[in-house]
Protein backbone atom coordinates (compact mmCIF):
# COMPACT_ATOMS: atom_id res chain seq x y z
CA UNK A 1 22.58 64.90 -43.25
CA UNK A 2 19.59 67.01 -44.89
CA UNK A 3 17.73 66.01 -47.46
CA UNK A 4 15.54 68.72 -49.30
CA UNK A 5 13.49 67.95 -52.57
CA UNK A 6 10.67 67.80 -54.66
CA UNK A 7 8.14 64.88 -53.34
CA UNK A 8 4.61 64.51 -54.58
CA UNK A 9 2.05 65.25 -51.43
CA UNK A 10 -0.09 62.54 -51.16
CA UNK A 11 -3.49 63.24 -48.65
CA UNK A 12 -4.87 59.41 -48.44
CA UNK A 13 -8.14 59.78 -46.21
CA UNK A 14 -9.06 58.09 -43.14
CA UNK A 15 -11.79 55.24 -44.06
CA UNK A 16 -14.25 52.57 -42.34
CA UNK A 17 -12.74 49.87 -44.55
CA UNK A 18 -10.98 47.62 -42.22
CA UNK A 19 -7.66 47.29 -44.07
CA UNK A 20 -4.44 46.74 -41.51
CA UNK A 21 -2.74 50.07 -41.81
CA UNK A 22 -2.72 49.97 -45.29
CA UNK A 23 -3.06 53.88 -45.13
CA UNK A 24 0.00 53.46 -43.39
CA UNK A 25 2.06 51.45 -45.10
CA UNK A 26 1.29 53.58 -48.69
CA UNK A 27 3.01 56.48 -46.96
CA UNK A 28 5.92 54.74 -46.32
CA UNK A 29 5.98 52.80 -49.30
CA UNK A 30 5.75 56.55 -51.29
CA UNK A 31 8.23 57.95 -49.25
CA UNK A 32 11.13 55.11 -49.50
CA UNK A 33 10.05 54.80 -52.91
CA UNK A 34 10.59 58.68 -54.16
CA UNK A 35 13.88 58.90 -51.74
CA UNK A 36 15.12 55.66 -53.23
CA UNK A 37 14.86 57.60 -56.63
CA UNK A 38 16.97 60.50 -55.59
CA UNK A 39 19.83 58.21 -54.39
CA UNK A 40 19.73 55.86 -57.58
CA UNK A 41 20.37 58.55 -59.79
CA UNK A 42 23.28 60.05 -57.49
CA UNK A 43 24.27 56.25 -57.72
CA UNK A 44 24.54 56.74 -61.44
CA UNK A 45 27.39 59.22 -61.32
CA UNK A 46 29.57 57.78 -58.90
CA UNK A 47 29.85 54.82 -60.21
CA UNK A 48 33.83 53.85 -59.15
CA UNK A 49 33.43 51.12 -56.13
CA UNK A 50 36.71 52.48 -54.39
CA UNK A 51 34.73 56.25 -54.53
CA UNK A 52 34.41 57.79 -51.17
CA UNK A 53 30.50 59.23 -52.70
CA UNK A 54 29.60 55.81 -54.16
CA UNK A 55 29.89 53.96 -50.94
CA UNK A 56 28.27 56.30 -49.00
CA UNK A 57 25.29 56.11 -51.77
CA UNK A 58 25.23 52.47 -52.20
CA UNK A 59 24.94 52.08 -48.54
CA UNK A 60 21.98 54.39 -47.82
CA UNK A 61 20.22 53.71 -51.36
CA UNK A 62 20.35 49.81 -50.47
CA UNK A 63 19.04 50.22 -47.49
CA UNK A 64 16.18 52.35 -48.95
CA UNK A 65 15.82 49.19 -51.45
CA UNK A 66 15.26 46.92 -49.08
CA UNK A 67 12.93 48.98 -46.75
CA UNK A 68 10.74 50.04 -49.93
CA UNK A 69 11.16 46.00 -50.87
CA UNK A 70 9.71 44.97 -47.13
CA UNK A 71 6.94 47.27 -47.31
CA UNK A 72 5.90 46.20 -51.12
CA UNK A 73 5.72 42.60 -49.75
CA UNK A 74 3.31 43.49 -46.98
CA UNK A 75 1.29 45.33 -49.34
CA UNK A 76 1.22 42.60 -51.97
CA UNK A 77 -0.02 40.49 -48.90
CA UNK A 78 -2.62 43.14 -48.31
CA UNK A 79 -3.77 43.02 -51.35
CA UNK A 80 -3.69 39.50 -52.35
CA UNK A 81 -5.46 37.89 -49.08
CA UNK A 82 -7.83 40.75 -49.33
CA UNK A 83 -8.18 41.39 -52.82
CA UNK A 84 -12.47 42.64 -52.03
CA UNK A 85 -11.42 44.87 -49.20
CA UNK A 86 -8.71 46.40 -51.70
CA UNK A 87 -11.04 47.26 -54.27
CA UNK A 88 -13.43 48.97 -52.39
CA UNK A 89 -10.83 50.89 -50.54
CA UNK A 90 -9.21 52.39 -53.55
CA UNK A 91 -12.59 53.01 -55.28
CA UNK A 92 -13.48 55.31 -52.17
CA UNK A 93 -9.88 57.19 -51.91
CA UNK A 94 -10.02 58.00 -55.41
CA UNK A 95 -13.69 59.79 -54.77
CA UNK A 96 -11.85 61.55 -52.46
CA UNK A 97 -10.18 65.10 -52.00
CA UNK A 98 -6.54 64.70 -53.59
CA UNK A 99 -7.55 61.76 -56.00
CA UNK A 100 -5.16 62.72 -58.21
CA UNK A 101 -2.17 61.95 -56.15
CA UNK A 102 -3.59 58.92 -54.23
CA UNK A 103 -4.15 56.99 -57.99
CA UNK A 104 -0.67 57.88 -58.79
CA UNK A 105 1.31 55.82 -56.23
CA UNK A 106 -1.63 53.34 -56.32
CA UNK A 107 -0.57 53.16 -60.45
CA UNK A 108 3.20 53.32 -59.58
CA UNK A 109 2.64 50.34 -56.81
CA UNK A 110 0.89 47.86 -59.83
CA UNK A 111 3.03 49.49 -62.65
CA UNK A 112 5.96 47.67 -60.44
CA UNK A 113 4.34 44.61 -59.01
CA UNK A 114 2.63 43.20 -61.78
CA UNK A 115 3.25 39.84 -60.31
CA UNK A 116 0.78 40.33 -57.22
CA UNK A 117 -2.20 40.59 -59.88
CA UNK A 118 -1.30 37.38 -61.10
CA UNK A 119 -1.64 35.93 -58.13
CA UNK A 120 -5.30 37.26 -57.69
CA UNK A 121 -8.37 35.82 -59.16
CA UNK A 122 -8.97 37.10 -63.06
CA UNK A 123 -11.96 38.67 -61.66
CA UNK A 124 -10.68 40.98 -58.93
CA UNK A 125 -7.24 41.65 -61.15
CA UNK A 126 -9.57 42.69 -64.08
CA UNK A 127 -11.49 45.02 -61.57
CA UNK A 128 -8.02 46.41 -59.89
CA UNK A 129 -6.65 47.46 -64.10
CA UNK A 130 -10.81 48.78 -64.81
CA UNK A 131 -9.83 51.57 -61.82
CA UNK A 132 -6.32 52.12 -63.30
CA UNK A 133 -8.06 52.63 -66.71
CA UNK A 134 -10.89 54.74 -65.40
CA UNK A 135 -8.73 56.82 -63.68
CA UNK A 136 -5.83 57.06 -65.88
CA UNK A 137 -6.41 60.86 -66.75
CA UNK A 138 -5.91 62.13 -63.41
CA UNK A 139 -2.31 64.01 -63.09
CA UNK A 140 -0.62 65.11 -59.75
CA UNK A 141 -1.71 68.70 -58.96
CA UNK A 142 -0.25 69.50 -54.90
CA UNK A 143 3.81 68.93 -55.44
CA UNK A 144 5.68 70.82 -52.43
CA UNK A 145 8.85 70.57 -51.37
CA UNK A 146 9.42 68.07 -48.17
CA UNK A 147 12.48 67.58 -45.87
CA UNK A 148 12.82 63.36 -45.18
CA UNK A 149 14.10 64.13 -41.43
CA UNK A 150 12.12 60.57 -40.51
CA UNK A 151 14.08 58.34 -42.97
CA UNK A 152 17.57 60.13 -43.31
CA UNK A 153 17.60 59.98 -39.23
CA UNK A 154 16.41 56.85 -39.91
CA UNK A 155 19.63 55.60 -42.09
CA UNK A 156 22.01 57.87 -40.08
CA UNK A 157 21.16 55.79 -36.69
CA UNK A 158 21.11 52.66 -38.72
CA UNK A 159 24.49 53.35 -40.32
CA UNK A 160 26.95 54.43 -37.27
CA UNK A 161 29.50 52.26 -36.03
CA UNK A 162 32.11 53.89 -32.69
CA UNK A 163 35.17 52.24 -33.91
CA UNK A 164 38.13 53.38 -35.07
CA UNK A 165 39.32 51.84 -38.67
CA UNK A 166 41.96 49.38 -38.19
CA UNK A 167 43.66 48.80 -42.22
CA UNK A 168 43.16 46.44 -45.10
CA UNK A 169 42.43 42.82 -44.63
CA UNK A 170 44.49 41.55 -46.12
CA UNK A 171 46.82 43.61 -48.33
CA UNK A 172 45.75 44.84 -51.33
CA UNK A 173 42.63 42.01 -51.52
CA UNK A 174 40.26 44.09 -49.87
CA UNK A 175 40.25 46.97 -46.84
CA UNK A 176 37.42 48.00 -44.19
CA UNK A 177 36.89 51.96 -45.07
CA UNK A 178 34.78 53.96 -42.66
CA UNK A 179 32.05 56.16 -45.19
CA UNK A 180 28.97 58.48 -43.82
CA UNK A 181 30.95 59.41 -40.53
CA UNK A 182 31.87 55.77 -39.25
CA UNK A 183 30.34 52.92 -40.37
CA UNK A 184 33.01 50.30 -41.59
CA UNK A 185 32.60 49.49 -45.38
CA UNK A 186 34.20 46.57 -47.17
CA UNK A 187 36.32 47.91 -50.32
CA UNK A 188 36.90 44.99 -52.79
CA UNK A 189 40.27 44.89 -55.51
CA UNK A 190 40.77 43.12 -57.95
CA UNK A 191 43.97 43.46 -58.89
CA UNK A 192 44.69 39.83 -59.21
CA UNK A 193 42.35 39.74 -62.35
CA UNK A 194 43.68 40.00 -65.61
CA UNK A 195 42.29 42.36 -67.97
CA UNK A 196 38.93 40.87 -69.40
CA UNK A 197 38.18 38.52 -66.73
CA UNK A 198 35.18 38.84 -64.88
CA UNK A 199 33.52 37.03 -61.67
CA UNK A 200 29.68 36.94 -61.57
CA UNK A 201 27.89 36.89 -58.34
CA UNK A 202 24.20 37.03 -56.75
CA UNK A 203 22.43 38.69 -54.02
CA UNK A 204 20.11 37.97 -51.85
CA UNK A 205 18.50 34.88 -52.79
CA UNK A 206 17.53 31.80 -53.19
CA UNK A 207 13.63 33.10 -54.51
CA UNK A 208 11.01 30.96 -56.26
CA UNK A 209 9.29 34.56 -57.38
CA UNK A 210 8.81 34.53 -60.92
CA UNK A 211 11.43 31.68 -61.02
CA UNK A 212 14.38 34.55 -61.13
CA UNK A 213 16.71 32.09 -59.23
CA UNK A 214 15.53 29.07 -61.83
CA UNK A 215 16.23 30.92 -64.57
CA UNK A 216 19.24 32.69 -63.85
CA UNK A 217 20.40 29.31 -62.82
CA UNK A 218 19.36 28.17 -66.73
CA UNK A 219 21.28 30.84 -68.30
CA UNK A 220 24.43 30.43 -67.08
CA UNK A 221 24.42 26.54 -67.13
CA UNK A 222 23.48 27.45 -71.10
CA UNK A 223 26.64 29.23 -71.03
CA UNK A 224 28.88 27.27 -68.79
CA UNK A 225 29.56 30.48 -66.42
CA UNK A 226 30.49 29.54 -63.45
CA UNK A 227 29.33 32.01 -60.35
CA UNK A 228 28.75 32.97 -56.67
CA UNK A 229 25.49 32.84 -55.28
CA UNK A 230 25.71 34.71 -51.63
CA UNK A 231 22.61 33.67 -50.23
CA UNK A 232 20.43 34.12 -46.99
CA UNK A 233 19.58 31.50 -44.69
CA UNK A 234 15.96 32.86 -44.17
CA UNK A 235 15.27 31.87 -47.82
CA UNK A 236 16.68 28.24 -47.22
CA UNK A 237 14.10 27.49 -44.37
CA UNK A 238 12.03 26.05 -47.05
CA UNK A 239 12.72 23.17 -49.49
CA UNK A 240 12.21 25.50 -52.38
CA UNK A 241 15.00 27.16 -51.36
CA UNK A 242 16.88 24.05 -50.59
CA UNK A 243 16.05 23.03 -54.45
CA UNK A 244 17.08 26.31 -55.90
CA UNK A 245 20.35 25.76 -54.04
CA UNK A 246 20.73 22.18 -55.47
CA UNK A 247 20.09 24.32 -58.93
CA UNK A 248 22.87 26.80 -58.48
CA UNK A 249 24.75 23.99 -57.62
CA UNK A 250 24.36 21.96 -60.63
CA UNK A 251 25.22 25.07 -62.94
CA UNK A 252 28.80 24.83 -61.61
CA UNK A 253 28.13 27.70 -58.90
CA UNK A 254 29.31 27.72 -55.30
CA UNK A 255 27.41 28.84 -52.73
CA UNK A 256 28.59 32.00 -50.39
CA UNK A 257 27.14 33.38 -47.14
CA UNK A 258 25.49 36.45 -46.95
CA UNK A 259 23.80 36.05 -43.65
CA UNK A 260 20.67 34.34 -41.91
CA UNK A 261 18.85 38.18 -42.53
CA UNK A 262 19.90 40.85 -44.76
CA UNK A 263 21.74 41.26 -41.82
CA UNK A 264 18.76 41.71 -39.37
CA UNK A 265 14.82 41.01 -39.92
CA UNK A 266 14.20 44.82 -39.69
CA UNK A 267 17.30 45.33 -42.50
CA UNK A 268 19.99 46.80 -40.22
CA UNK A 269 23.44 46.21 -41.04
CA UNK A 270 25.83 43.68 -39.20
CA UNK A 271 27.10 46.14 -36.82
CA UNK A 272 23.43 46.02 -35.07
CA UNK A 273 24.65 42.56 -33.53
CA UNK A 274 27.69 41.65 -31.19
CA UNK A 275 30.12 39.20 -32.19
CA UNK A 276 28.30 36.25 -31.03
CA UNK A 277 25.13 36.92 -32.28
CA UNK A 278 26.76 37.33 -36.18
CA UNK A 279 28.36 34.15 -35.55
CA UNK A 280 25.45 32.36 -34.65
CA UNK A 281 23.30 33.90 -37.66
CA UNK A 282 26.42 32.83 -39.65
CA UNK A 283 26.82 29.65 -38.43
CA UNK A 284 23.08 29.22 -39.14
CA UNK A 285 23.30 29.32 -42.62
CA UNK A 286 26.38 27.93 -43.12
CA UNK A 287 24.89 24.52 -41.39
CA UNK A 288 22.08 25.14 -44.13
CA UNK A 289 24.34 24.79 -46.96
CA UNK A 290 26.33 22.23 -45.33
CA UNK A 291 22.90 20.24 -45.29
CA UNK A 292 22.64 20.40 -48.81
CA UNK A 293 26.31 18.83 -49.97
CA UNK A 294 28.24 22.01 -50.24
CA UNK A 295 31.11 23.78 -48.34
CA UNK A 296 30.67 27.22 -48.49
CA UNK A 297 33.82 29.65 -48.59
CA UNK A 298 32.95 33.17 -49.14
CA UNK A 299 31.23 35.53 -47.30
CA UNK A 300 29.46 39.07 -48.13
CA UNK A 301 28.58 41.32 -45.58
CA UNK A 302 24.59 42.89 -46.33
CA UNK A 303 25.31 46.29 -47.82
CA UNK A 304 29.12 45.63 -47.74
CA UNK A 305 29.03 46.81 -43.94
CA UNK A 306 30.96 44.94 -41.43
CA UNK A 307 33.53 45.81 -38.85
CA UNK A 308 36.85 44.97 -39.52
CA UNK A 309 37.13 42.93 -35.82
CA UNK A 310 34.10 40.48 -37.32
CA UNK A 311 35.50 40.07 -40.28
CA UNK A 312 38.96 39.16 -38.56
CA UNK A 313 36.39 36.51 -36.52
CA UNK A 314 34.88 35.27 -39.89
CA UNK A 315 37.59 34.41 -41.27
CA UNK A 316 39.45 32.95 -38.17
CA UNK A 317 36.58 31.06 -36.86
CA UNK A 318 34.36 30.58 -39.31
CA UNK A 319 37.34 30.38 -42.18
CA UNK A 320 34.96 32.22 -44.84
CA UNK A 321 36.88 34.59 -47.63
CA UNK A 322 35.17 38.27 -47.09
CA UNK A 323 34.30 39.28 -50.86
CA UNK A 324 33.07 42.32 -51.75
CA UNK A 325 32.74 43.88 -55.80
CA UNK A 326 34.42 46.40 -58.01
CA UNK A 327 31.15 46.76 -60.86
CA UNK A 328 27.81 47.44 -58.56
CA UNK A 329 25.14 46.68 -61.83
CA UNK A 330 22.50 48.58 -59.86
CA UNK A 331 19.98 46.56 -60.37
CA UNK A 332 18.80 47.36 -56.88
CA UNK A 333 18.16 50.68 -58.11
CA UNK A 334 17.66 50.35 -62.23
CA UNK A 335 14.43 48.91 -63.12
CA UNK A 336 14.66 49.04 -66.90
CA UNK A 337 16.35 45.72 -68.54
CA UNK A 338 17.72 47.91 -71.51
CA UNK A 339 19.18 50.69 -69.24
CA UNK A 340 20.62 47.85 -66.85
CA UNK A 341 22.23 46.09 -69.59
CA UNK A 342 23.52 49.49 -71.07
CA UNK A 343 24.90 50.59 -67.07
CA UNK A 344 26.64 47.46 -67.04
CA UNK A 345 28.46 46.69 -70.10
CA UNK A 346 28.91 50.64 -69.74
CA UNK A 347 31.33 49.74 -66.37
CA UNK A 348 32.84 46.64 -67.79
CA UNK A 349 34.37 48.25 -70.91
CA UNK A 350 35.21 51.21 -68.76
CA UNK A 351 37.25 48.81 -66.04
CA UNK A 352 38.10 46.02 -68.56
CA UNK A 353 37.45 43.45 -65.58
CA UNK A 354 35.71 43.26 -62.58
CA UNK A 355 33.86 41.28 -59.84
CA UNK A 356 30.14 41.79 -61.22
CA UNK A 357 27.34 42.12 -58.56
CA UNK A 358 24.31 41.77 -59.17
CA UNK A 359 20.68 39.86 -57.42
CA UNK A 360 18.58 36.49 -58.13
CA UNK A 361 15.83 38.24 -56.97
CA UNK A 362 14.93 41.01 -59.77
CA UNK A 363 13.22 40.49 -62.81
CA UNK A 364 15.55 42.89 -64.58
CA UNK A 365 18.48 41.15 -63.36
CA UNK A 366 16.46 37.73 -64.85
CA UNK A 367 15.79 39.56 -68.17
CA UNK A 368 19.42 41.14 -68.61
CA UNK A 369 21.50 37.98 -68.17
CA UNK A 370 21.09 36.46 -71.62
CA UNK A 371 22.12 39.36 -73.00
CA UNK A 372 25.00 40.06 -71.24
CA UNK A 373 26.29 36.56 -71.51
CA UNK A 374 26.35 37.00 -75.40
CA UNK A 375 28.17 40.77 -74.83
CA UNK A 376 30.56 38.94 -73.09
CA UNK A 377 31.31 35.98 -74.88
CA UNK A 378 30.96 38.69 -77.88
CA UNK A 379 33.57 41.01 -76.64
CA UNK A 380 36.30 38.02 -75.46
CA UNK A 381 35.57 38.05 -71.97
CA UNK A 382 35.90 35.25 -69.55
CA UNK A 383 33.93 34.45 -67.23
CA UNK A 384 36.24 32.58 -64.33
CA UNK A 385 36.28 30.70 -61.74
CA UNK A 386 35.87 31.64 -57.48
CA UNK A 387 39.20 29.97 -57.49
CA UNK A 388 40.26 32.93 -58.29
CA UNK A 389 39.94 34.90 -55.31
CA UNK A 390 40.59 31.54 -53.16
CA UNK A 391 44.10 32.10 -55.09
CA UNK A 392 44.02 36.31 -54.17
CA UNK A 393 43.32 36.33 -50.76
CA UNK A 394 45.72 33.27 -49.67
CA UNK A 395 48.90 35.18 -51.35
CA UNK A 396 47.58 38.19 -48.94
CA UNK A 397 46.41 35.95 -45.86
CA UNK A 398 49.19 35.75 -43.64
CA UNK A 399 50.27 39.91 -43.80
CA UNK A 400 46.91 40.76 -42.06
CA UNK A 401 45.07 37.81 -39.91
């Protein structure tokens, strides 16, 4: 696949300042940044879960999410353990040719991280927002257009699985479909909902950032909604994590595997790893939860990807419940609280039921939830129980495994 459009050109100079490829890792940041743009608003008209275009979008533009999330965090690091070196680097690129364009991803890159400031000294935050102000009249002049060949080849050889597609598993609960040539992508239905219910579930987490897990956790113990919380073993290798799962816990959730990684530490799907090594990763976190007094049952595959042999082996010998969604939020892609509360009630009314995903580990997501607790509750919707799809893929369970 080619990709042609409009990118801004950014010329970031070569400088003595001894910052670890931070030159580096501003051009990639820009560039999974602007691409991850282009795919969230294709995202935003294709919004049906069982839509040949959607999966193919949700796949690459999640992918782009978590690359562009990977590089912020090494960045933030950057920045924070070097907070001096920072300043004086961005004080010399913006007295240099191109200025213009090098203080407008610098202002994007704060404008969206406002956290790592916090986490500075008042001092060196105050001096970081003095060159935002001092420079906030300069206006990208160079815009040409540029073909992405690095990271669509990048997300084609990520995304391509040699295997022919085998069915549903099982029945009508959910189906392997092969999207963007042939990689294997998990289709969710939900068929066994009535109209107006609705199951809520979380990506991605446990995170202590900005207490997103804590008080997601809050709001829907306030409300009495019960949820899944998929989670990643990575994030349970501290006791934060291990508290935050108590948390989820306690507000009537269950706790679902989503993998060790999200699926692999360099954000490749499933289908990078053989059989044993997903079981193992599995297995991993599954002993995690186990530690903590609960018996997880479901399982979602990072980015919905997973070939429909290993999910035949999931649920076989690891006897997890594959669950995928029919309402993607897109709060991996929509920044705004308002718009994200607007997409989402938006694809509830329009479906009249739905399992809901969405992450613990956006502020937006954080910021939305009260809101759409009280649309719900507002509107008659309930909220119900896993149980449900316990229930669903049991009546289905013997016509496929």
């Amino acid at each position: 696949m080619k990709l042609v459009f409009l990118l801004l050109i950014l010329s970031l100079p070569v400088f003595a300042v001894p910052m670890p490829d931070f030159e580096g890792l501003l051009h990639d940041y820009r560039d999974y940044h602007l691409t991850l743009g282009y795919f969230s608003e294709q995202a935003h008209t294709a919004e049906v879960h069982t839509n040949r275009a959607y999966q193919e979008i949700y796949i690459t533009g999640h992918y782009l999410h978590q690359r562009e999330t990977s590089i912020s965090l090494k960045i933030k690091d950057t920045i924070i353990s070097s907070p001096e070196v920072t300043i004086l680097f961005f004080k010399e690129m913006l007295g240099k040719e191109g200025a213009g364009e090098n203080y407008l991803i610098f202002r994007k890159f704060i404008d969206l991280n406002l956290l790592v400031l916090k986490s500075m000294s008042s001092e060196s935050a105050g001096e970081i927002m003095e060159i935002l102000k001092k420079n906030g009249n300069f206006k990208g002049s160079r815009i040409a257009f540029l073909q992405v060949d690095r990271i669509i080849k990048e997300t084609e050889g990520n995304f391509t699985e040699e295997q022919a597609p085998a069915g549903k598993l099982p029945g009508k609960y959910c189906e392997v479909k092969y999207v963007k040539g042939k990689t294997p992508f998990l289709v969710q239905y939900d068929d066994f909902l009535k109209s107006g219910e609705i199951i809520l579930t979380f990506d991605d987490g446990p995170t202590p950032v900005g207490n997103y897990t804590a008080d997601i956790c809050k709001t829907l113990k306030e409300n009495s909604f019960p949820s899944i919380f998929f989670v990643l073993g990575v994030h349970l290798e501290r006791q934060t994590g291990l508290n935050l799962l108590l948390s989820e816990k306690d507000t009537g959730a269950v706790a679902g595997v989503h993998g060790y990684w999200h699926a692999t530490p360099d954000d490749r799907p499933l289908t990078a790893y053989d059989w044993a090594t997903i079981k193992d990763q599995l297995s991993k976190t599954m002993s995690q939860i186990e530690g903590n007094g609960q018996n997880p049952v479901f399982f979602r595959p990072p980015y919905g990807i997973v070939r429909d042999t290993d999910l035949n082996s999931i649920r076989s010998e690891l006897d997890l419940i594959p669950v995928g969604w029919t309402i993607d939020s897109q709060d991996w892609s929509i920044k705004s609280p308002k718009e994200l509360f607007a997409n989402i009630t938006k694809q509830i009314t329009k479906r009249k039921k739905g399992i809901l995903l969405m992450h613990d580990i956006h502020p937006q997501s954080r910021e939305v939830l009260s809101s759409l607790c009280k649309w719900l509750k507002a509107n008659n919707y309930s909220v119900v129980s896993p149980q449900k799809l316990v229930d669903a893929f049991s009546t289905h369970d013997d016509e496929s495994l």
